[in-house]
N, C-alpha and C. Protein backbone atom coordinates (compact mmCIF):
# COMPACT_ATOMS: atom_id res chain seq x y z
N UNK A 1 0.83 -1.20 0.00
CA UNK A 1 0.00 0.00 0.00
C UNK A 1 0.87 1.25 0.00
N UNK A 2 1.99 1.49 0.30
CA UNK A 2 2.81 2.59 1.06
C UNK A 2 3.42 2.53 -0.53
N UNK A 3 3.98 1.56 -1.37
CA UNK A 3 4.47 2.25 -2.67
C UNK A 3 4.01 2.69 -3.38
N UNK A 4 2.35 1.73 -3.26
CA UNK A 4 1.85 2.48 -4.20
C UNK A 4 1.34 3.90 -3.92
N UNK A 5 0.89 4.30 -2.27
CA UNK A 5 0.63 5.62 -2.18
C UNK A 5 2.09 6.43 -2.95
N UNK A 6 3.36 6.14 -2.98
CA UNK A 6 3.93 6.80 -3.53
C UNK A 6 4.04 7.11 -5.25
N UNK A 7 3.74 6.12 -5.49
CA UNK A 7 3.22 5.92 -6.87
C UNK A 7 2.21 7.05 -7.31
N UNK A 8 1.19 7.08 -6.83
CA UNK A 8 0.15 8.11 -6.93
C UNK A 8 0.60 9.55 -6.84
N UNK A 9 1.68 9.80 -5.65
CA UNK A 9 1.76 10.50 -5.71
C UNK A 9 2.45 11.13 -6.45
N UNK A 10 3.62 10.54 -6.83
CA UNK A 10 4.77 10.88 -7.94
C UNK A 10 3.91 11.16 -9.37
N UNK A 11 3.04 10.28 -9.71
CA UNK A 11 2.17 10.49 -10.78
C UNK A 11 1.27 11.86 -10.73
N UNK A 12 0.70 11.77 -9.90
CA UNK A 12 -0.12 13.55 -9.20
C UNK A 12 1.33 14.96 -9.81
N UNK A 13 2.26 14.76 -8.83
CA UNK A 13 3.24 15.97 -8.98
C UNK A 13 3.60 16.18 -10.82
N UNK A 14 4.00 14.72 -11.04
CA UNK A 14 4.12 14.66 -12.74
C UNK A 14 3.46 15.16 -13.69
N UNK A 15 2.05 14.79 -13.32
CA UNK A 15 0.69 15.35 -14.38
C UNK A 15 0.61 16.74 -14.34
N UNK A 16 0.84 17.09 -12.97
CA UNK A 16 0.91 18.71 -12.68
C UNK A 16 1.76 19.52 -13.29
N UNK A 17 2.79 18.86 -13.45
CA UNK A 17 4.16 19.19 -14.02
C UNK A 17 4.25 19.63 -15.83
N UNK A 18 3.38 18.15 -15.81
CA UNK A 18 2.95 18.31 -17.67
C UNK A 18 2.37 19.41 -17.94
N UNK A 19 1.19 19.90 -17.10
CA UNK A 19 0.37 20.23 -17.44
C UNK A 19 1.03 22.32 -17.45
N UNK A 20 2.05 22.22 -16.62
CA UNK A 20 2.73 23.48 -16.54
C UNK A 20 3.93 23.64 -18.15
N UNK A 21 4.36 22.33 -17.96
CA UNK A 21 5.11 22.44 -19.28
C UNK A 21 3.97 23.06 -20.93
N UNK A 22 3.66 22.08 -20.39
CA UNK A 22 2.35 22.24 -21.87
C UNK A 22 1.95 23.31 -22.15
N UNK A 23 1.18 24.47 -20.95
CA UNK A 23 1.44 25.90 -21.12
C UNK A 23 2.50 26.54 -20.89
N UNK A 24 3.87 26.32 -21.11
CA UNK A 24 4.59 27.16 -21.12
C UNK A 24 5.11 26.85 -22.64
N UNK A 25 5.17 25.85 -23.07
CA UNK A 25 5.29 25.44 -24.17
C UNK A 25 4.10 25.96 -25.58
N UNK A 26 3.16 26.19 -25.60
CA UNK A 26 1.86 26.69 -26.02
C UNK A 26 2.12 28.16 -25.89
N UNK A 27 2.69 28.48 -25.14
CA UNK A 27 2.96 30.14 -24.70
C UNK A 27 4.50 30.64 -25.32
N UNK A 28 5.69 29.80 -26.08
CA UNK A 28 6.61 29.87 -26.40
C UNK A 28 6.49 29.80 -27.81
N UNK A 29 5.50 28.31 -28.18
CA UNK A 29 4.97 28.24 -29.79
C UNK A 29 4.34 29.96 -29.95
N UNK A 30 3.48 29.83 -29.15
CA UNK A 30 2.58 31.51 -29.76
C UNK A 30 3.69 32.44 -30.28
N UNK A 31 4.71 32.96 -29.41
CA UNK A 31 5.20 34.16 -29.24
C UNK A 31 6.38 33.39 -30.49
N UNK A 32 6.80 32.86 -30.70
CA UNK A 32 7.51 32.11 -31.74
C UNK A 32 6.55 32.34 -32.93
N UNK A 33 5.52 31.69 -32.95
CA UNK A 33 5.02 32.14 -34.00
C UNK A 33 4.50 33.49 -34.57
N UNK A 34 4.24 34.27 -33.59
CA UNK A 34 3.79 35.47 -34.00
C UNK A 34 4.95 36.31 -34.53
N UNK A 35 6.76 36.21 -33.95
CA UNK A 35 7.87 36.76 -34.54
C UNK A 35 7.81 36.49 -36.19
N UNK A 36 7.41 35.02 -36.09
CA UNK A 36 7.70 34.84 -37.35
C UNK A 36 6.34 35.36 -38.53
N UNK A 37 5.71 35.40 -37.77
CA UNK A 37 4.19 36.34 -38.96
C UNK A 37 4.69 37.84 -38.95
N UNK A 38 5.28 38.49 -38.13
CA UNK A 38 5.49 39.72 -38.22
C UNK A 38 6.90 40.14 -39.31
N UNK A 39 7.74 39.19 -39.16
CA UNK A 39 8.83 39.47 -39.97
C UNK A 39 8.28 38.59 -41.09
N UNK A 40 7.36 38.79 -41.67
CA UNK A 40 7.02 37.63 -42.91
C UNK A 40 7.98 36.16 -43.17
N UNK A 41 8.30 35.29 -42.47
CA UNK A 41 9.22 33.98 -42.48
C UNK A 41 8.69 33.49 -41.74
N UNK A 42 9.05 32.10 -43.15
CA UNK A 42 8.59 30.42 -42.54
C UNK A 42 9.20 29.75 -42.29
N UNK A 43 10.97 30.59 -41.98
CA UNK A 43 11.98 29.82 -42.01
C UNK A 43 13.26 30.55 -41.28
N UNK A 44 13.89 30.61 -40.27
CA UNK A 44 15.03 31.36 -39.48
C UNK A 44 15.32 30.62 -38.69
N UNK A 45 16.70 31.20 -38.41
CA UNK A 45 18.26 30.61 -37.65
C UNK A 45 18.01 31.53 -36.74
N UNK A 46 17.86 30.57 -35.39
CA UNK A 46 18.14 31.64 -34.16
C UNK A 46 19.56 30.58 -32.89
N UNK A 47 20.35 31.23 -32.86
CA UNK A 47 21.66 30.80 -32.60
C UNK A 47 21.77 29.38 -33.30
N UNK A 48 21.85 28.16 -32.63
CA UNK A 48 22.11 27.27 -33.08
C UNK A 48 21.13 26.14 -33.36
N UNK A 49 19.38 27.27 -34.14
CA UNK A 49 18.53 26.47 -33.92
C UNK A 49 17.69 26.86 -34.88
N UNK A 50 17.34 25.89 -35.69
CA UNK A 50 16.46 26.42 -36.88
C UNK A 50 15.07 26.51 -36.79
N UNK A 51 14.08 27.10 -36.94
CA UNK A 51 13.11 27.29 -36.87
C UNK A 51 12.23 27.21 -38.28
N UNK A 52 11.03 26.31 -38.35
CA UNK A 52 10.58 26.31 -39.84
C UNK A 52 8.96 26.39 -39.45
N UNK A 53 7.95 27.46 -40.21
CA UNK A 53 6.45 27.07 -39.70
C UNK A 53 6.16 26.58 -40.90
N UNK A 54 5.24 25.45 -40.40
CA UNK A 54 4.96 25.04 -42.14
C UNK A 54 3.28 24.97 -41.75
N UNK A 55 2.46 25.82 -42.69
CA UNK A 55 1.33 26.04 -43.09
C UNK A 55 0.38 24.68 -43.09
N UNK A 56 -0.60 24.35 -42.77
CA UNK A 56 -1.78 23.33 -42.65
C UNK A 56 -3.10 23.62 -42.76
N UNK A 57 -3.60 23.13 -43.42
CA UNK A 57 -5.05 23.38 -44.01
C UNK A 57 -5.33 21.84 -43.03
N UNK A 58 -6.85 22.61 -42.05
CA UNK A 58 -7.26 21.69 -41.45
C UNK A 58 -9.11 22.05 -41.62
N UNK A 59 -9.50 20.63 -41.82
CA UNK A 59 -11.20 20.91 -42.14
C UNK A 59 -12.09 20.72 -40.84
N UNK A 60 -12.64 21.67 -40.75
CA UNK A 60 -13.36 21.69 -39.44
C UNK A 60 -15.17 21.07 -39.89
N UNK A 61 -15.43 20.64 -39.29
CA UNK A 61 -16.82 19.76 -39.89
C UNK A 61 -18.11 20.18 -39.15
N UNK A 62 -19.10 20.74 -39.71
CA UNK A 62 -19.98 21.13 -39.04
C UNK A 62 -21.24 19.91 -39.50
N UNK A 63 -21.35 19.65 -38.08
CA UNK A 63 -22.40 18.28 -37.77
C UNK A 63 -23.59 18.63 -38.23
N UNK A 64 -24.80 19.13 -38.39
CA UNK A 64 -25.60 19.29 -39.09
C UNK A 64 -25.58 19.17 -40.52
N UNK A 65 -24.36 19.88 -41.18
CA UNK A 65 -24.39 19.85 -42.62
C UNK A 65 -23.66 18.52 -43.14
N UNK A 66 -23.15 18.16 -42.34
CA UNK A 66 -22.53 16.68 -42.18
C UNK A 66 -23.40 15.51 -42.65
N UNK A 67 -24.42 15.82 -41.89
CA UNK A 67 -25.70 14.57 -41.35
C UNK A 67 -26.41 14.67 -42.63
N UNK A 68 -26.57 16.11 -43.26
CA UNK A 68 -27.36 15.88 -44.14
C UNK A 68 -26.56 15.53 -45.70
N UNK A 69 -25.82 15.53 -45.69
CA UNK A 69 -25.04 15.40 -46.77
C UNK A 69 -24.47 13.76 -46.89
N UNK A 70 -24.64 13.17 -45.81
CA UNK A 70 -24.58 11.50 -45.82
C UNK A 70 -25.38 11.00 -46.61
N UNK A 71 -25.05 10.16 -47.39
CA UNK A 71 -26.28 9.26 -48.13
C UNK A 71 -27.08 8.37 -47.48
N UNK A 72 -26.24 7.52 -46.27
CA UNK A 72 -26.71 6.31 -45.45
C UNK A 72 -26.42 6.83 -43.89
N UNK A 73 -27.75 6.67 -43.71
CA UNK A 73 -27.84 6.64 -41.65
C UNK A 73 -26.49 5.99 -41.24
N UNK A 74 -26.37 4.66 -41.53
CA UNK A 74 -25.50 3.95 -41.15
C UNK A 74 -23.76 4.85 -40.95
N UNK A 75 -23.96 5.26 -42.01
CA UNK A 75 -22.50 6.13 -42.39
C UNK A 75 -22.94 6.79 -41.24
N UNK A 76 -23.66 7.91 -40.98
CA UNK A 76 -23.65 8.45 -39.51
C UNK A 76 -23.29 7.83 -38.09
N UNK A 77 -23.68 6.46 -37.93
CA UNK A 77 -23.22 5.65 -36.72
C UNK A 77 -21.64 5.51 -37.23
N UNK A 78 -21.39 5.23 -37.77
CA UNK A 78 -19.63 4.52 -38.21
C UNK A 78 -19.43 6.32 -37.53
N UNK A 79 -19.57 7.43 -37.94
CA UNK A 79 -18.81 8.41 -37.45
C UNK A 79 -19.10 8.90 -36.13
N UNK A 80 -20.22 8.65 -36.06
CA UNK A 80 -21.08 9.47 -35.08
C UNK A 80 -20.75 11.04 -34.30
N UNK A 81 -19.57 11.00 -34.69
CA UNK A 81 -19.18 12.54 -34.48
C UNK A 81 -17.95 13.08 -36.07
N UNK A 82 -18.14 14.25 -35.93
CA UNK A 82 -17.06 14.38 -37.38
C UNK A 82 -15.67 14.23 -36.73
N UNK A 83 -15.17 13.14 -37.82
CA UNK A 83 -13.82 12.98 -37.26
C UNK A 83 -13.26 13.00 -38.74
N UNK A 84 -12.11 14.03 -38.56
CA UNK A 84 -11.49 14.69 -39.97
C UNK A 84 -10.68 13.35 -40.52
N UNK A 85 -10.21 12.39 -39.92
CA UNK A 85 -9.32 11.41 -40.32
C UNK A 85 -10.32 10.30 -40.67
N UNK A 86 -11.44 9.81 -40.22
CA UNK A 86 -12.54 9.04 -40.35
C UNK A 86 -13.11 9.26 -41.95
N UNK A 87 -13.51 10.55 -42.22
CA UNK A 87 -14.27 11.01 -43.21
C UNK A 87 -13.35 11.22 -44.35
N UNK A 88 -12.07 11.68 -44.17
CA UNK A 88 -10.86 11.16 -44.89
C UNK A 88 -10.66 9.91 -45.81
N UNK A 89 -10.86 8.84 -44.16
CA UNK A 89 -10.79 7.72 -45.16
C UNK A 89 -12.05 7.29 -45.65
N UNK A 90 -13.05 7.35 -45.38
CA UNK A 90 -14.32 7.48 -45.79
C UNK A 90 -14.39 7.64 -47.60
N UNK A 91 -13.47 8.97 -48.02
CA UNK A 91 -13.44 9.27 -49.14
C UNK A 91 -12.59 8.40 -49.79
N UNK A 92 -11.36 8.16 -49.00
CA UNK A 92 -10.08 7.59 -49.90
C UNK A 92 -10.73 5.84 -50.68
N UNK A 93 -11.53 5.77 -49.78
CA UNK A 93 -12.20 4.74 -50.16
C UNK A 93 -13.35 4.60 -50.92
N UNK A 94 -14.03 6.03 -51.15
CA UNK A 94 -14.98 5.97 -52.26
C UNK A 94 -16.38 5.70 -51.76
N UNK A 95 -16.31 5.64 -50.51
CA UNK A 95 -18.10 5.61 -50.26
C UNK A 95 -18.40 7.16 -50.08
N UNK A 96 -17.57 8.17 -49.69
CA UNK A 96 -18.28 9.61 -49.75
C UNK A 96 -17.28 10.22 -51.15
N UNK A 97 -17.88 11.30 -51.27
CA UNK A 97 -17.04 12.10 -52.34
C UNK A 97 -16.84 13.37 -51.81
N UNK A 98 -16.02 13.73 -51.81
CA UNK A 98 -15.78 15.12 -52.09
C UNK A 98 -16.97 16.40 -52.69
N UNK A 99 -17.51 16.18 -53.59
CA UNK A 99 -18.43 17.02 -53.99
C UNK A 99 -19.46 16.67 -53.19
N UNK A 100 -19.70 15.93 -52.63
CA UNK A 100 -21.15 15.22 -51.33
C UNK A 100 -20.82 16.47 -50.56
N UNK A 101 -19.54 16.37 -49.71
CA UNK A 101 -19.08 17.07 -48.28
C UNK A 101 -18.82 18.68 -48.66
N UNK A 102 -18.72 18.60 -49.81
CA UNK A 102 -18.23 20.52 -49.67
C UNK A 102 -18.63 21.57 -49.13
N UNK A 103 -19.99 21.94 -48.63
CA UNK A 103 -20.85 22.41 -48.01
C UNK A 103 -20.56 22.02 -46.50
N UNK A 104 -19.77 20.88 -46.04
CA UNK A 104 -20.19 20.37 -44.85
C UNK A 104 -18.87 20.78 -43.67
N UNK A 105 -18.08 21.97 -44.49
CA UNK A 105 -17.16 22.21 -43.67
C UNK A 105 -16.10 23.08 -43.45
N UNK A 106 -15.33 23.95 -42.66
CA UNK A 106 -14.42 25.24 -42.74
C UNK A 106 -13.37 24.79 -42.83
N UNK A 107 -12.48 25.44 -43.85
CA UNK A 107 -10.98 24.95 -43.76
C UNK A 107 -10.31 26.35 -42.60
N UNK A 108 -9.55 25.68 -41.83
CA UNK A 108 -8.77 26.05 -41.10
C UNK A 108 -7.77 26.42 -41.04
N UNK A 109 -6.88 27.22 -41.60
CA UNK A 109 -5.62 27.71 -41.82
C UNK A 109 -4.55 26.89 -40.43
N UNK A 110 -3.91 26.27 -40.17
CA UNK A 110 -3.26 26.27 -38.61
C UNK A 110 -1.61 25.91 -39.09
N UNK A 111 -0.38 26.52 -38.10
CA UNK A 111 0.65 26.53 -38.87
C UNK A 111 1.13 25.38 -37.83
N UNK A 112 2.41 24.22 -38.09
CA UNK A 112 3.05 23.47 -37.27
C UNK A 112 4.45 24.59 -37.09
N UNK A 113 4.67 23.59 -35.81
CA UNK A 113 6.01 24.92 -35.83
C UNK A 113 6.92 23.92 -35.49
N UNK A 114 8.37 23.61 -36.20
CA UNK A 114 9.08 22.86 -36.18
C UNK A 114 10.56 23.26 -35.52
N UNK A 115 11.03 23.01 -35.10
CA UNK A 115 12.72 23.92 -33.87
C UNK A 115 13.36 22.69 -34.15
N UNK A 116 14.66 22.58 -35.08
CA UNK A 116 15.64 21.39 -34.82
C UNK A 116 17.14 22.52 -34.67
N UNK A 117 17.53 21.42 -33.89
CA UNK A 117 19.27 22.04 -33.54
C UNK A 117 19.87 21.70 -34.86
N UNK A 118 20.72 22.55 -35.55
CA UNK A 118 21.83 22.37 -36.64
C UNK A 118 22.84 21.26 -36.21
């Protein structure tokens, strides 16, 4: 009982820990990214560390126009919520099309932000 209370607890301080990294990290991407929208670059050397944002088109799915744009109920249970990788393969496979879904969703501009050491 006594390791595992330590267990728990080490796990507790950890999660806490993540969860501080994660916003400080989220708060470093921002301000990183916003240098780089202001000086127009998708691409800079800062001391010994390269920095690259690379642009992503992400489709945001609005569930109503979703539902109606399905041909088969069934296809609605297989997703039951819009899932961009689901409906993806959905297409790659030829039971939805592309011209079905066009109506059914916002593209999202969102940039990755990539930092490797030289």
């Amino acid at each position: 009982m006594r390791k595992l209370n330590e267990k728990v607890r080490s796990y507790f301080r950890l999660k806490k820990k993540q969860k501080e990294i994660e916003q400080e990290l989220a708060k470093l991407r921002e301000e990183i990214l916003a240098h780089c929208a202001e000086n127009d670059t998708k691409s800079a050397e800062f001391g010994s560390y390269i920095v690259k944002v690379i642009p992503h088109r992400r489709k945001e799915y609005d569930e109503a126009k979703l539902f109606e744009a399905l041909p088969d109920l069934e296809l609605w249970r297989l997703l039951s919520s819009p899932d961009t990788a689901k409906i993806a393969n959905l297409v790659n496979l030829n039971v939805l099309t592309e011209e079905r879904l066009k109506d059914t969703f916002n593209v999202k501009e969102v940039s990755y932000l990539q930092v490797e050491r030289k």
